[in-house]
Protein backbone atom coordinates (compact mmCIF):
# COMPACT_ATOMS: atom_id res chain seq x y z
CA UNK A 1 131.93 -13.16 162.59
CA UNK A 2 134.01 -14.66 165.32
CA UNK A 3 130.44 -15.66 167.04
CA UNK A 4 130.09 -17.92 163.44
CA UNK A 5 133.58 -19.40 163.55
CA UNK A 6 132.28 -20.70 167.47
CA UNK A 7 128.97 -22.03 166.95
CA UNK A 8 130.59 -23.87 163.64
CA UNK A 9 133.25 -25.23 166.32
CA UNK A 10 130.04 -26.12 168.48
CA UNK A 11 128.37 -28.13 166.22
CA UNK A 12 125.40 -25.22 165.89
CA UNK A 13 125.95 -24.77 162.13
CA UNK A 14 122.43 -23.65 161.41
CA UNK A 15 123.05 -20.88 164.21
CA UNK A 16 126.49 -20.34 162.24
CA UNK A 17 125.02 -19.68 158.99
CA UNK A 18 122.34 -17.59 160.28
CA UNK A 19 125.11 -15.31 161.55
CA UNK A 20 127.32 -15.55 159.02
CA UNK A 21 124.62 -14.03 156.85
CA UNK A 22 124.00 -11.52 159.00
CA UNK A 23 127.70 -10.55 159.02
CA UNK A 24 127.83 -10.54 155.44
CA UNK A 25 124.24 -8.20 155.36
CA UNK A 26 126.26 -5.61 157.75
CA UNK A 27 129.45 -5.80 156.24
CA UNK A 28 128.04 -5.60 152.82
CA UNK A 29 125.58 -1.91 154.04
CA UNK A 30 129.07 -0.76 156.01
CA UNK A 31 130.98 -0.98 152.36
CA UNK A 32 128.49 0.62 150.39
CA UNK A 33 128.56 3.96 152.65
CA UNK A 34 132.33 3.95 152.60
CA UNK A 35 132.85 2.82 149.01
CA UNK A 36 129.61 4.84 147.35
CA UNK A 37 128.39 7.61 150.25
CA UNK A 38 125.21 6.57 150.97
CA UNK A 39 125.35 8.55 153.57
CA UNK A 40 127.12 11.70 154.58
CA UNK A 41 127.86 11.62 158.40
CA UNK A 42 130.50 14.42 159.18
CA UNK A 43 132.93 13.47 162.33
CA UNK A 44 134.56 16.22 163.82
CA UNK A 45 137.79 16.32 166.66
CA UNK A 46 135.36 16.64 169.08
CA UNK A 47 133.49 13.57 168.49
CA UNK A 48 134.74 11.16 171.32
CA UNK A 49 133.16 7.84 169.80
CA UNK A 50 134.97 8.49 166.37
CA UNK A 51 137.25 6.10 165.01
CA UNK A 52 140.60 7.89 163.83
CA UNK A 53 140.41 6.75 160.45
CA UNK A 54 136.38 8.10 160.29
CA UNK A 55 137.88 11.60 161.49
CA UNK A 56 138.44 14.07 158.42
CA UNK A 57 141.11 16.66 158.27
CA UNK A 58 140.82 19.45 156.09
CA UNK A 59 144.32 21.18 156.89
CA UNK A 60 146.35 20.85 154.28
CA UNK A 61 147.10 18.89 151.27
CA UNK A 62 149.59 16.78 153.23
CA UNK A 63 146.33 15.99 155.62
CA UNK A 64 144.19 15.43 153.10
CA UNK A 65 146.25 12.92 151.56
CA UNK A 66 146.93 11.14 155.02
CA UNK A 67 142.76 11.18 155.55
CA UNK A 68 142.42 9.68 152.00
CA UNK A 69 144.81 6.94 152.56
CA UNK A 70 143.19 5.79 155.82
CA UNK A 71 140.13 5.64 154.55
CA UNK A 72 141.34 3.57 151.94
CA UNK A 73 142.67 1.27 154.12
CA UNK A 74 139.58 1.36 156.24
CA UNK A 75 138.06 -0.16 152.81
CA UNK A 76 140.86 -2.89 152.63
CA UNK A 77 139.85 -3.86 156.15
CA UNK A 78 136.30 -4.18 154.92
CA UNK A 79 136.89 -5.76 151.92
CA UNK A 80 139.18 -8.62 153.90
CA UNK A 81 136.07 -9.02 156.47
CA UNK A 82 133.67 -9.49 153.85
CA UNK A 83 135.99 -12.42 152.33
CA UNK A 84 135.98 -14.20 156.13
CA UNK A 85 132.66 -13.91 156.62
CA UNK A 86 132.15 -15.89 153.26
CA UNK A 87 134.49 -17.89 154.47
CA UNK A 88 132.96 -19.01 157.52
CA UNK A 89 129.54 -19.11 155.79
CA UNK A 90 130.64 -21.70 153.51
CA UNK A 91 132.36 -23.60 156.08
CA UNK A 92 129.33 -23.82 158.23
CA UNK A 93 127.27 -25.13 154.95
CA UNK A 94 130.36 -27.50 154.22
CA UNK A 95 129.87 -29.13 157.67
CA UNK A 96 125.91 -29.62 156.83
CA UNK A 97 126.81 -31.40 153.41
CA UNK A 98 126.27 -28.35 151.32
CA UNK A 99 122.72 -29.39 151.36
CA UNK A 100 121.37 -26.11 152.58
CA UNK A 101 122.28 -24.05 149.52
């Protein structure tokens, strides 16, 4: 996304759009495994390259409701970076003239 918000500064909005779509494609497949489990990857302690809010805990209640509120705002996060990458993509066909659409 940042690499759109560049080339649009750049001039290279056909370069722009062409990664803002592919921003949106990614971000779009990354919220459909989080919001509808498409797929069931387990993370574990012992997975190094694990983001803390991927990692589940299955302690206690207490845990359990910590884990569900990250992941929730793990979604938030998403949800925000789906709504900039829109953003960017219809800034890039704003600088063409909207003629692309």
């Amino acid at each position: 996304m940042n690499l759109t918000a560049i080339l649009t500064k750049l001039g290279k909005h056909n370069e722009a759009i062409t990664h803002a779509k592919s921003s949106i494609i990614i971000l779009r497949r990354l919220i459909d495994r989080k919001e509808f489990g498409l797929t069931k990857q387990s993370v574990t302690l012992s997975d190094p390259g694990a983001p803390e809010s991927a990692v589940k805990i299955e302690e206690d209640p207490d845990s359990q409701a910590l884990n569900n509120y990250l992941q929730s705002q793990e979604s938030k996060n998403l949800y925000m970076t789906e709504a900039i990458a829109y953003y960017n993509l219809g800034a890039s066909y704003e600088h063409l003239g909207g003629s692309k659409l």
